[in-house]
Protein backbone atom coordinates (compact mmCIF):
# COMPACT_ATOMS: atom_id res chain seq x y z
CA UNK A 1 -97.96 10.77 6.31
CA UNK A 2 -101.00 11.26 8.18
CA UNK A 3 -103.31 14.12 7.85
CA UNK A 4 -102.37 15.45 11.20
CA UNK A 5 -98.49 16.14 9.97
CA UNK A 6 -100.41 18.26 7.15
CA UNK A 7 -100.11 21.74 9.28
CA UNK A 8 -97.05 21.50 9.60
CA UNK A 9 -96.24 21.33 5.74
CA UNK A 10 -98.61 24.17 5.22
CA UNK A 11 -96.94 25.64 7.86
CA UNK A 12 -93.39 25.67 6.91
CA UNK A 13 -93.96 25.41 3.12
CA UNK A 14 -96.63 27.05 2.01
CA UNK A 15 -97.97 29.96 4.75
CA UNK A 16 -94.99 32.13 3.65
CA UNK A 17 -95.62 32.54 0.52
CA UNK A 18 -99.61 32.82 -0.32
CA UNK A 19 -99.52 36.46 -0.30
CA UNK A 20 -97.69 35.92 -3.92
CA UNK A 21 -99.15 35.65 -7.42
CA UNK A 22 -97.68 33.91 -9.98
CA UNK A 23 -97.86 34.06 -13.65
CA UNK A 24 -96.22 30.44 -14.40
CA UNK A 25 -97.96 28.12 -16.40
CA UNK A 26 -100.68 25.69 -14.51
CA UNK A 27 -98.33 22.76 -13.48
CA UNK A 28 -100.83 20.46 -12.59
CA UNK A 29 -104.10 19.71 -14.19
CA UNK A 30 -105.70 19.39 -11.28
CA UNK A 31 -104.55 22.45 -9.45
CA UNK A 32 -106.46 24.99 -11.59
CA UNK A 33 -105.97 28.98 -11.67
CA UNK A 34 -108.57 29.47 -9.43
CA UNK A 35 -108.17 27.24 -6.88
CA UNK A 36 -107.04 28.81 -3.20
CA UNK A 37 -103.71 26.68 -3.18
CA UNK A 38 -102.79 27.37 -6.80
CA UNK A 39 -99.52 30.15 -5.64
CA UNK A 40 -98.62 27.99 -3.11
CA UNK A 41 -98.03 24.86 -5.11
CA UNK A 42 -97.16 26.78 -8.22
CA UNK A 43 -93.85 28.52 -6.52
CA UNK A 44 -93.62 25.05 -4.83
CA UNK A 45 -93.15 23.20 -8.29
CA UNK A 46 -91.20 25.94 -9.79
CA UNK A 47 -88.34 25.60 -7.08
CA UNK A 48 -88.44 21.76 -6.91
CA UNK A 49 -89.81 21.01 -4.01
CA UNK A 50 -92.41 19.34 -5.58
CA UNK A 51 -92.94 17.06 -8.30
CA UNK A 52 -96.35 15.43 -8.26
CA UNK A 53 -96.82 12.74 -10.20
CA UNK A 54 -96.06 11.05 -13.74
CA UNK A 55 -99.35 11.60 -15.12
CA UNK A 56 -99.21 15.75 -14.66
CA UNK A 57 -101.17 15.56 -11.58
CA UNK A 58 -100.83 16.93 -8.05
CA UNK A 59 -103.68 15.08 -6.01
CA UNK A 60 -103.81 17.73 -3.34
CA UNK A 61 -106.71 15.03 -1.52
CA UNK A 62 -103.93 12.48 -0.88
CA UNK A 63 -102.57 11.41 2.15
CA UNK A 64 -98.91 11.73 1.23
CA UNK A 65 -96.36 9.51 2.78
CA UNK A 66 -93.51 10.09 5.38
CA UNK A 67 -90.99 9.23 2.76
CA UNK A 68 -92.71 11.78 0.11
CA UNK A 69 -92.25 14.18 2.84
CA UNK A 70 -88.67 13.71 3.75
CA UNK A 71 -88.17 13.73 -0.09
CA UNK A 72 -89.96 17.66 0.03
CA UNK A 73 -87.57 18.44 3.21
CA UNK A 74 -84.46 16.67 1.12
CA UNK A 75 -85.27 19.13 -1.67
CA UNK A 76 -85.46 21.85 0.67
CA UNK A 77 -83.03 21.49 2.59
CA UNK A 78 -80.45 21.67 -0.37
CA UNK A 79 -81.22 25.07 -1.57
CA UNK A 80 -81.20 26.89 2.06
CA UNK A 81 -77.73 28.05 2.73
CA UNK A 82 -75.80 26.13 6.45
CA UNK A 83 -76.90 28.63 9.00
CA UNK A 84 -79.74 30.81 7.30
CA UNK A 85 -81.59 32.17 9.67
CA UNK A 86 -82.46 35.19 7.37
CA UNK A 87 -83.31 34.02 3.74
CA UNK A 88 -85.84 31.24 3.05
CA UNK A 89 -87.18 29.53 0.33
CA UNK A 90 -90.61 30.35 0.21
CA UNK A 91 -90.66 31.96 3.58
CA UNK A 92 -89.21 28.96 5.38
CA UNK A 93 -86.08 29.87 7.16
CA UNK A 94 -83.22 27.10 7.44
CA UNK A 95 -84.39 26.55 11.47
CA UNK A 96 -87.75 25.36 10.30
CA UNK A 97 -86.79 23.28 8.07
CA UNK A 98 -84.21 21.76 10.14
CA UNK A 99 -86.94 20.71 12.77
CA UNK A 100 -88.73 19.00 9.86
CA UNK A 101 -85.54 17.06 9.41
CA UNK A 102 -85.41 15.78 12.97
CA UNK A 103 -89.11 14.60 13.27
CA UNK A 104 -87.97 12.67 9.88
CA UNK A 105 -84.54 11.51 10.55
CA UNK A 106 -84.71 7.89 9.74
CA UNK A 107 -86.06 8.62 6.16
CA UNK A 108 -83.72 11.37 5.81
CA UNK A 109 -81.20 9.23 6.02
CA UNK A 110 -82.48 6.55 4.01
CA UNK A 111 -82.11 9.34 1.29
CA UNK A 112 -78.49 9.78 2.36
CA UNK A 113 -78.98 13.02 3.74
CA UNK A 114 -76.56 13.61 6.85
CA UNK A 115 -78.99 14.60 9.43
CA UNK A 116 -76.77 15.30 12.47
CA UNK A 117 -75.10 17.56 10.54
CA UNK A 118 -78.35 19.31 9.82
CA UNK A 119 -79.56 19.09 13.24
CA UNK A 120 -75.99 20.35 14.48
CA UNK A 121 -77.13 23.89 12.22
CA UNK A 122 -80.60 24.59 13.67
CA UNK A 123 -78.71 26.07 16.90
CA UNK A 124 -75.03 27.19 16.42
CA UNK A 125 -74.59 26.34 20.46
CA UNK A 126 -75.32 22.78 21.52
CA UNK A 127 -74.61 22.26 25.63
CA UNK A 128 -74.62 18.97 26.75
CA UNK A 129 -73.08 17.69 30.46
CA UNK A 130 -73.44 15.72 33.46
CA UNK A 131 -74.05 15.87 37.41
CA UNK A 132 -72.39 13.00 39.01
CA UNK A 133 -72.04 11.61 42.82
CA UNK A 134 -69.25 9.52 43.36
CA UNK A 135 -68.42 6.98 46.93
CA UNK A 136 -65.03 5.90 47.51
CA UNK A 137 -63.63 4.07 50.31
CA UNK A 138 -59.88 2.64 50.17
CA UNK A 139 -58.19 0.78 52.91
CA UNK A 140 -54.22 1.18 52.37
CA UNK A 141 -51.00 0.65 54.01
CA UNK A 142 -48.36 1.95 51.93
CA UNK A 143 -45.59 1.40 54.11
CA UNK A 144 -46.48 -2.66 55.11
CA UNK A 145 -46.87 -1.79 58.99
CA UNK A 146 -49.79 -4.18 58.88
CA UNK A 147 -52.30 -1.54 59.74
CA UNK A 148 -55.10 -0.12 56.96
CA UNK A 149 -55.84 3.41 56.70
CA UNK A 150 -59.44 3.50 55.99
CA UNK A 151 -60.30 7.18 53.85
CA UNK A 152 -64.05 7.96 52.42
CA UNK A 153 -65.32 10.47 49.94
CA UNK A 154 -68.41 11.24 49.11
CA UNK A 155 -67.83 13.81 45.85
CA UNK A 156 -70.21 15.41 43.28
CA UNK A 157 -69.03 17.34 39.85
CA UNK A 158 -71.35 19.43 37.70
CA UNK A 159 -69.75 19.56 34.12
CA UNK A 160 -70.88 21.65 31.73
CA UNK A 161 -69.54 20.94 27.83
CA UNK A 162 -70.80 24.32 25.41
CA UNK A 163 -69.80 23.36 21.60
CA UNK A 164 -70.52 25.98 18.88
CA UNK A 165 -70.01 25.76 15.42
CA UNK A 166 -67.56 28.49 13.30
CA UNK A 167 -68.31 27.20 10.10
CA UNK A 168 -68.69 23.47 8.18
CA UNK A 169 -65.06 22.80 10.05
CA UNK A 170 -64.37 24.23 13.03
CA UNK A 171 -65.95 24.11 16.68
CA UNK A 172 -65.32 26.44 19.77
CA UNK A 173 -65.69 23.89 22.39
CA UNK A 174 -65.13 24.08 26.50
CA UNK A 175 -65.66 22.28 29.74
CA UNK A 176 -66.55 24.28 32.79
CA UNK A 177 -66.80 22.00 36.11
CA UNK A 178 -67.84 22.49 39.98
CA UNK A 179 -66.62 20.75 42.71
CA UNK A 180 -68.12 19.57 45.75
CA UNK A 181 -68.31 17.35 48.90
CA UNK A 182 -71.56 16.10 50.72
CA UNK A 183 -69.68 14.96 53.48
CA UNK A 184 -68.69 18.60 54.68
CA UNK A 185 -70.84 20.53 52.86
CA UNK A 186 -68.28 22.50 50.84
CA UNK A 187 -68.60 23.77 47.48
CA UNK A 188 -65.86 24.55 44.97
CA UNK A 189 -66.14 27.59 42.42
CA UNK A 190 -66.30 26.47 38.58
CA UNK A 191 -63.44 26.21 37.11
CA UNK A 192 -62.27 26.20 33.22
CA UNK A 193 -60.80 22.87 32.91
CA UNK A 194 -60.84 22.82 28.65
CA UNK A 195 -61.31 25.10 25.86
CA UNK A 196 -59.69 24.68 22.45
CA UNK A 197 -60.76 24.78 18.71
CA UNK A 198 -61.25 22.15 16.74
CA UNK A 199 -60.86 21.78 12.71
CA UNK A 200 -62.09 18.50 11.48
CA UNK A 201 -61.44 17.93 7.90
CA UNK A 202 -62.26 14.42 6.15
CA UNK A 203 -58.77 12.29 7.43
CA UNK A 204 -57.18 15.65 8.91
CA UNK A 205 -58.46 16.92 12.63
CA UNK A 206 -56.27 19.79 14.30
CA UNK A 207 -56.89 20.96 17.77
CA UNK A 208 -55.77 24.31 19.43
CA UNK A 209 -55.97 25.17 22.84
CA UNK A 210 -56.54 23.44 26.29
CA UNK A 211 -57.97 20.11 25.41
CA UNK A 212 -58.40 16.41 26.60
CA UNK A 213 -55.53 14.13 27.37
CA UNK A 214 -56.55 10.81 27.08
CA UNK A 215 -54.15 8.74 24.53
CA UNK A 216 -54.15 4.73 22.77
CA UNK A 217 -53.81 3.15 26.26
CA UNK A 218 -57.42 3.50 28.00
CA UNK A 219 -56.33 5.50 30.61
CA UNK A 220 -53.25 3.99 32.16
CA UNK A 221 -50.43 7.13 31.22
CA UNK A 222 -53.07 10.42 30.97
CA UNK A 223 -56.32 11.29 32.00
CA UNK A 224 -56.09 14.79 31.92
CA UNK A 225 -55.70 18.01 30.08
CA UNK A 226 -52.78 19.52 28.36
CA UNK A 227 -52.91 23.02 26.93
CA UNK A 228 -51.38 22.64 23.05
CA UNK A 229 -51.64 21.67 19.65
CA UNK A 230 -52.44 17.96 18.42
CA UNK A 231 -52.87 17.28 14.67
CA UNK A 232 -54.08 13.83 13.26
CA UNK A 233 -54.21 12.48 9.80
CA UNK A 234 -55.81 9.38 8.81
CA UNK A 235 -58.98 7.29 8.78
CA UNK A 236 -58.44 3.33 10.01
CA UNK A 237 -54.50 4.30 10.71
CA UNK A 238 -54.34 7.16 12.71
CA UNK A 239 -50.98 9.21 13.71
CA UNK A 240 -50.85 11.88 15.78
CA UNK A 241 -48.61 14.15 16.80
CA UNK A 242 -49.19 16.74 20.27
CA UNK A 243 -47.26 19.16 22.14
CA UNK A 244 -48.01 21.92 24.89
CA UNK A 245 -47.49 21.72 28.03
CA UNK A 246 -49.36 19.79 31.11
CA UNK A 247 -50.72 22.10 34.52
CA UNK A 248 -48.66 20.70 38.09
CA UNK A 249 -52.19 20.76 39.49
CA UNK A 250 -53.15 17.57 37.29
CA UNK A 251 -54.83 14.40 38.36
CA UNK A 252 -53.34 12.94 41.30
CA UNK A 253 -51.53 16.10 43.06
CA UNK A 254 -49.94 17.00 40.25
CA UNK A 255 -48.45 15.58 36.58
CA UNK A 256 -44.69 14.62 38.75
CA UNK A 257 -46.99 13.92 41.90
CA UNK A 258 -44.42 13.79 44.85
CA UNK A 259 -41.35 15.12 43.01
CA UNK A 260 -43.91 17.97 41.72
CA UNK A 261 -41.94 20.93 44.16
CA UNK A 262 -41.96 24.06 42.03
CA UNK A 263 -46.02 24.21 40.61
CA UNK A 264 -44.72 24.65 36.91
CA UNK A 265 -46.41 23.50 34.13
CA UNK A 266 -43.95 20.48 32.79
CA UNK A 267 -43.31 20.41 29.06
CA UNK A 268 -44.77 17.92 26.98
CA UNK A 269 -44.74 16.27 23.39
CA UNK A 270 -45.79 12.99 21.74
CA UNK A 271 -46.62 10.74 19.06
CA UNK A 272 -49.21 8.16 18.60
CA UNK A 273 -49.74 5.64 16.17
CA UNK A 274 -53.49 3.72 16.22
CA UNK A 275 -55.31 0.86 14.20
CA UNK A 276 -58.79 1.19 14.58
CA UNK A 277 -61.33 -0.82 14.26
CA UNK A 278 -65.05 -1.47 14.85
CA UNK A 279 -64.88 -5.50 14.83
CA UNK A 280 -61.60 -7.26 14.89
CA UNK A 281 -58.22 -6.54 15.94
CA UNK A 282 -56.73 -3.22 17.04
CA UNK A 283 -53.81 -1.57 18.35
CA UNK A 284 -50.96 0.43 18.20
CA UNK A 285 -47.78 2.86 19.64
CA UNK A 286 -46.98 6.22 20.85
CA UNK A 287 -44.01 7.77 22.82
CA UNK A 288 -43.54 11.14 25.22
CA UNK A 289 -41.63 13.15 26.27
CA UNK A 290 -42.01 14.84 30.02
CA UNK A 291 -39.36 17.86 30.74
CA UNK A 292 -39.25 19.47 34.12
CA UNK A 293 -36.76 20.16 36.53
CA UNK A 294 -38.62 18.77 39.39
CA UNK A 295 -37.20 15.07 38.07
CA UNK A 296 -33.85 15.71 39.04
CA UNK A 297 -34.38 13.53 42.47
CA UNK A 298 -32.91 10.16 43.34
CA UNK A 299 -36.36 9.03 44.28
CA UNK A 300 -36.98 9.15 40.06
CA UNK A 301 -33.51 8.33 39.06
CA UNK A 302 -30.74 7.00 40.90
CA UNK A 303 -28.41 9.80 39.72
CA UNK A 304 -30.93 12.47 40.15
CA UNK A 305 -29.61 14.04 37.26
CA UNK A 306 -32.13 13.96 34.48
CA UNK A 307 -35.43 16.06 33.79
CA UNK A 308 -36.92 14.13 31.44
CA UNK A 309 -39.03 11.22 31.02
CA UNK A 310 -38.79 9.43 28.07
CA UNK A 311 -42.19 7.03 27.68
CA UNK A 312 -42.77 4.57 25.04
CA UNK A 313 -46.13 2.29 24.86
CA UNK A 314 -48.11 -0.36 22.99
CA UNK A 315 -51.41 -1.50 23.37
CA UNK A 316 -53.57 -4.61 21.39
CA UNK A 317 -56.96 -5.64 21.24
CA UNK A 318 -59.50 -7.71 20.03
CA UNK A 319 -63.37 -7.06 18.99
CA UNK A 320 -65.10 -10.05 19.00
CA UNK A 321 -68.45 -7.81 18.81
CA UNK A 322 -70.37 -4.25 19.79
CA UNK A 323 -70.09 -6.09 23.25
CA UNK A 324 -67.34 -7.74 23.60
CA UNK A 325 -63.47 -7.21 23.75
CA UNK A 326 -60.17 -7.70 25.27
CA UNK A 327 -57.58 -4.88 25.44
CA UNK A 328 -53.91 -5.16 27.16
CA UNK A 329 -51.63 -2.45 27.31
CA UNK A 330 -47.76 -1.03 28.35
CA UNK A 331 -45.91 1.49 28.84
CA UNK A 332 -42.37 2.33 29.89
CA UNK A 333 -40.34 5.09 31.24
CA UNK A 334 -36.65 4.95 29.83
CA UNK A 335 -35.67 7.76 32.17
CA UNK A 336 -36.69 6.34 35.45
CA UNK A 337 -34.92 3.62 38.17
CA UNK A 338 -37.98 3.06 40.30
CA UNK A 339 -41.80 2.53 39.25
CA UNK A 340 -40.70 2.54 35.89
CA UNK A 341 -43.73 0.34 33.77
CA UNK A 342 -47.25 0.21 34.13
CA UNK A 343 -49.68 -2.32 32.38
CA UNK A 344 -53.47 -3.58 32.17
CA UNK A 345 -55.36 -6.26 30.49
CA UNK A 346 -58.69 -6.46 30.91
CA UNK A 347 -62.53 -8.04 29.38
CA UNK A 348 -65.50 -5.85 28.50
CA UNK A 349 -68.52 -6.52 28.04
CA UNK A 350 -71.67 -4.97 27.39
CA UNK A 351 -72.90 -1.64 25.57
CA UNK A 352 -73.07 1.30 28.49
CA UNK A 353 -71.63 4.54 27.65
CA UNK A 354 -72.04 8.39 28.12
CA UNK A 355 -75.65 9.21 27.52
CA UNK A 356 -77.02 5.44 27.77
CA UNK A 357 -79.92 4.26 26.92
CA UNK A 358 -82.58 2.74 29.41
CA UNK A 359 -81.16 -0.86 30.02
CA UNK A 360 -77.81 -0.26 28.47
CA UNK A 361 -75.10 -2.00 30.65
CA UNK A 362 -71.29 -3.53 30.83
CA UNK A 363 -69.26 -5.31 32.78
CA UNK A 364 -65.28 -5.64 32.83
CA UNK A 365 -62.10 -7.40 34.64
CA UNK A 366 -58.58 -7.41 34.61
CA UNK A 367 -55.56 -6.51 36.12
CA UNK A 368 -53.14 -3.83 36.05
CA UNK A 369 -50.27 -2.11 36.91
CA UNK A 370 -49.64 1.66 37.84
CA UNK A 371 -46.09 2.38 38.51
CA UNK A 372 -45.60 5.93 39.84
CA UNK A 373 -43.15 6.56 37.61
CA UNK A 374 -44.56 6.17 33.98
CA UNK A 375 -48.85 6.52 35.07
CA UNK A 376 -48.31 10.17 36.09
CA UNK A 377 -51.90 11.38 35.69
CA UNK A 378 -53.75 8.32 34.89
CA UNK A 379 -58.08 7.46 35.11
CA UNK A 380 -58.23 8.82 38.47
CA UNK A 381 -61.82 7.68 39.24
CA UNK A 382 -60.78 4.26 41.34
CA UNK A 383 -56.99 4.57 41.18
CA UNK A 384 -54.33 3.93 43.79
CA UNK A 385 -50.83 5.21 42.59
CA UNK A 386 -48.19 3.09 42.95
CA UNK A 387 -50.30 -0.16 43.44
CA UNK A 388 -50.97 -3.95 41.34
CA UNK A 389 -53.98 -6.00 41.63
CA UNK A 390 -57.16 -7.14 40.50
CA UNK A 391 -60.35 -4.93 39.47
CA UNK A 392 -64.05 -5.91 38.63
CA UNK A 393 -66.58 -2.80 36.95
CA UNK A 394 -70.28 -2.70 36.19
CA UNK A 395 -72.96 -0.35 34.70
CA UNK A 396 -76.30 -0.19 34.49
CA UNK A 397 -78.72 2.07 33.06
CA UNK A 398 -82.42 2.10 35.02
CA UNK A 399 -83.48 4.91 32.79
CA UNK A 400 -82.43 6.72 29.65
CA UNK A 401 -79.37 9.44 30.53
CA UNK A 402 -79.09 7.67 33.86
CA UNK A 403 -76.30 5.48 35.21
CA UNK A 404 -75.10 3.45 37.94
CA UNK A 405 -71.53 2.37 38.37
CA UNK A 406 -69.69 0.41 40.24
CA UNK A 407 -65.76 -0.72 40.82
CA UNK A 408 -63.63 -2.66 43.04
CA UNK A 409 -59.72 -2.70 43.24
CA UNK A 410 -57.66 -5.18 45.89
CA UNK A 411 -54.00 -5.27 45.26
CA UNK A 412 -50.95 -4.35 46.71
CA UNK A 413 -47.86 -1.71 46.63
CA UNK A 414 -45.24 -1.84 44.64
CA UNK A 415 -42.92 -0.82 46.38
CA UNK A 416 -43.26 -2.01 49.88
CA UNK A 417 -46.20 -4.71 49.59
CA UNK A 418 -48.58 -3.43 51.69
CA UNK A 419 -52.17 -4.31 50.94
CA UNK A 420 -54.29 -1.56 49.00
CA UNK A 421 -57.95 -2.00 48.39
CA UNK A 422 -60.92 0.20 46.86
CA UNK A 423 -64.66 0.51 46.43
CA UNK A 424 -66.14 3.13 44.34
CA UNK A 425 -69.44 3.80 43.32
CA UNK A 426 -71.09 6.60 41.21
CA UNK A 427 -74.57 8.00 40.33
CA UNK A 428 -74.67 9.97 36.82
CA UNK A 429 -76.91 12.41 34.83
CA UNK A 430 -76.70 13.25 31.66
CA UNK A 431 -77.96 16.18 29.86
């Protein structure tokens, strides 16, 4: 360590506690009674903060290194309580100390001390987010009358994500979002879209409350929220098991869409089985069930007499690297005549994500499949219901907490084969 990073030592380690006298004996021979630092060090050594060296000296001149230091926070660190904000060890409070531990995280964790966990404790409330603008333009005709209906939108979403910490398990976590449209100049109020507690134990998590939807196959069933229970067990092999029930206001008009006619919530359970895995092959299963009375319509069933839908699905995948994979999935609705599978397959490249880094970036294509039927609130962001075809996606990160993205859909309808195509672009900030 430089002699600049010295004040801040003093600071935090010694400052708090020179108003002490101590009547230990001298523990270094070159620290004697007299000299100014002599409490400080002495309360120091007697807590184990510091050791000096073999030969019973302290060498107070030295320039001490970054990884002596992070060994002083280490010690630290261990005797201050999670949380303290109150008691200290040698007037250092747990805060301080965890501010030492970020400016030396990479030693830290040489050590094996788990610094995001540490970090995590200096404020009980971490808020993170995003502000995002989104283009679309689709050209569809639905009904194959030969004519394109040409529809633009030019949305923006502030999301807000507040996670606070109950104790070394459990989180109180939420998502607040605002709605918008540049185009006309109209504003939506924010709106609670998630809350739930979370208890995440070393190969047990349980969540309680209104939480995320978003299950083994990428997207192509759920992307949305379902207010519940979910409990997983496992590490590599995961299995879990949800149930709850799913708002009629979901993604897409609604989790029946068209047959949605009474604006209930739907009842909803499920299992899913997952293999993961950082490099190499992954996969897995799951099934649902979907009860409402708003399926009892011959345009889900032929006899219009069931309210169920019964889904089943498998998905597979291959990591050839941090960059590169290939994923394929399906899923099947037992219960319905019409629209009744949905699949994908698709290549990915490339390292983008939520909170990229400057120059981070991916690219991906494939093909897929979203029958009405079985995808009843799937990844809504470049979607056309009811629709098969081709799409192409791209990221790119100009700065850090920046992104640009890009997708492109051209397919047809099920149903009728009428041509279906979509651009979509967005603009992202994270925070």
């Amino acid at each position: 360590m430089k002699r600049n990073l010295i004040p801040a030592l003093a600071t935090t380690l010694i400052l708090g506690m020179t108003s002490t006298t101590f009547a230990a004996a001298n523990p270094f021979s070159d620290v004697p009674a007299g000299h100014w630092a002599y409490d400080s060090v002495t309360k120091l050594a007697n807590e184990g903060i510091i050791e000096g060296y073999g030969d019973g000296t302290y060498r107070g001149n030295r320039n001490i290194t970054r990884y002596e230091m992070a060994q002083m926070v280490a010690r630290a660190l261990a005797r201050v309580p999670k949380g303290n904000t109150t008691t200290t060890i040698s007037g250092t409070s747990r805060a301080e100390l965890d501010k030492l531990a970020a400016e030396f995280r990479d030693e830290l964790d040489s050590l094996g001390v788990r610094v995001a966990e540490l970090e995590r404790n200096a404020d009980f409330v971490k808020w993170e987010g995003k502000i995002e603008y989104t283009y679309t333009r689709s050209k569809t005709d639905p009904g194959n009358t030969g004519t394109k209906e040409k529809e633009t939108g030019n949305g923006y979403v502030f999301q807000l994500n507040p996670s606070a910490e109950v104790n070394d398990h459990w989180t109180a976590n939420a998502r607040i979002e605002a709605e918008g449209d540049l185009k006309t100049d109209e504003t939506f109020d924010a709106t609670l879209t998630r809350v739930w507690a979370e208890g995440d134990y070393d190969k047990f998590n349980v969540k309680l409350g209104k939480m995320e939807l978003f299950t083994n196959e990428d997207g192509l069933i759920w992307d949305t929220e379902f207010s519940g229970a979910a409990l997983t067990f496992g590490s590599k092999w995961k299995i879990t098991g949800m149930g709850g029930r799913i708002a009629a206001d979901g993604v897409g008009g609604g989790i029946l869409g068209e047959f949605d006619t009474e604006d209930d919530p739907s009842n909803f359970v499920g299992v899913n089985l997952q293999y993961e895995n950082d490099a190499g092959l992954f996969g897995g299963a799951a099934w649902y069930q979907v009860k409402d009375d708003d399926f009892k319509t011959v345009n889900y069933s032929n006899g219009g007499d069931t309210d169920k839908a019964n889904i089943w699905s498998a998905n597979l995948g291959y990591a050839f690297n941090d960059n590169f994979s290939i994923s394929g999935a399906y899923a099947q609705n037992t219960k319905a005549d019409t629209e009744k599978y949905s699949w994908q397959a698709s290549l990915n490249f490339g390292n983008y994500d939520d909170n990229p880094e400057k120059g981070d970036w991916s690219f991906g294509a494939g093909y897929r499949r979203y029958g009405t039927n079985v995808s009843f609130a799937p990844t809504a962001e470049d979607v056309i219901e009811g629709t098969k075809g081709w799409f192409l996606n791209a990221a790119y990160a100009p700065f850090k907490n920046v992104g640009l993205g890009a997708k492109y859909f051209k397919g047809k309808y099920i149903t009728d084969g009428g041509d279906a195509d979509n651009i979509w672009g967005r603009v992202e900030f994270f925070f």
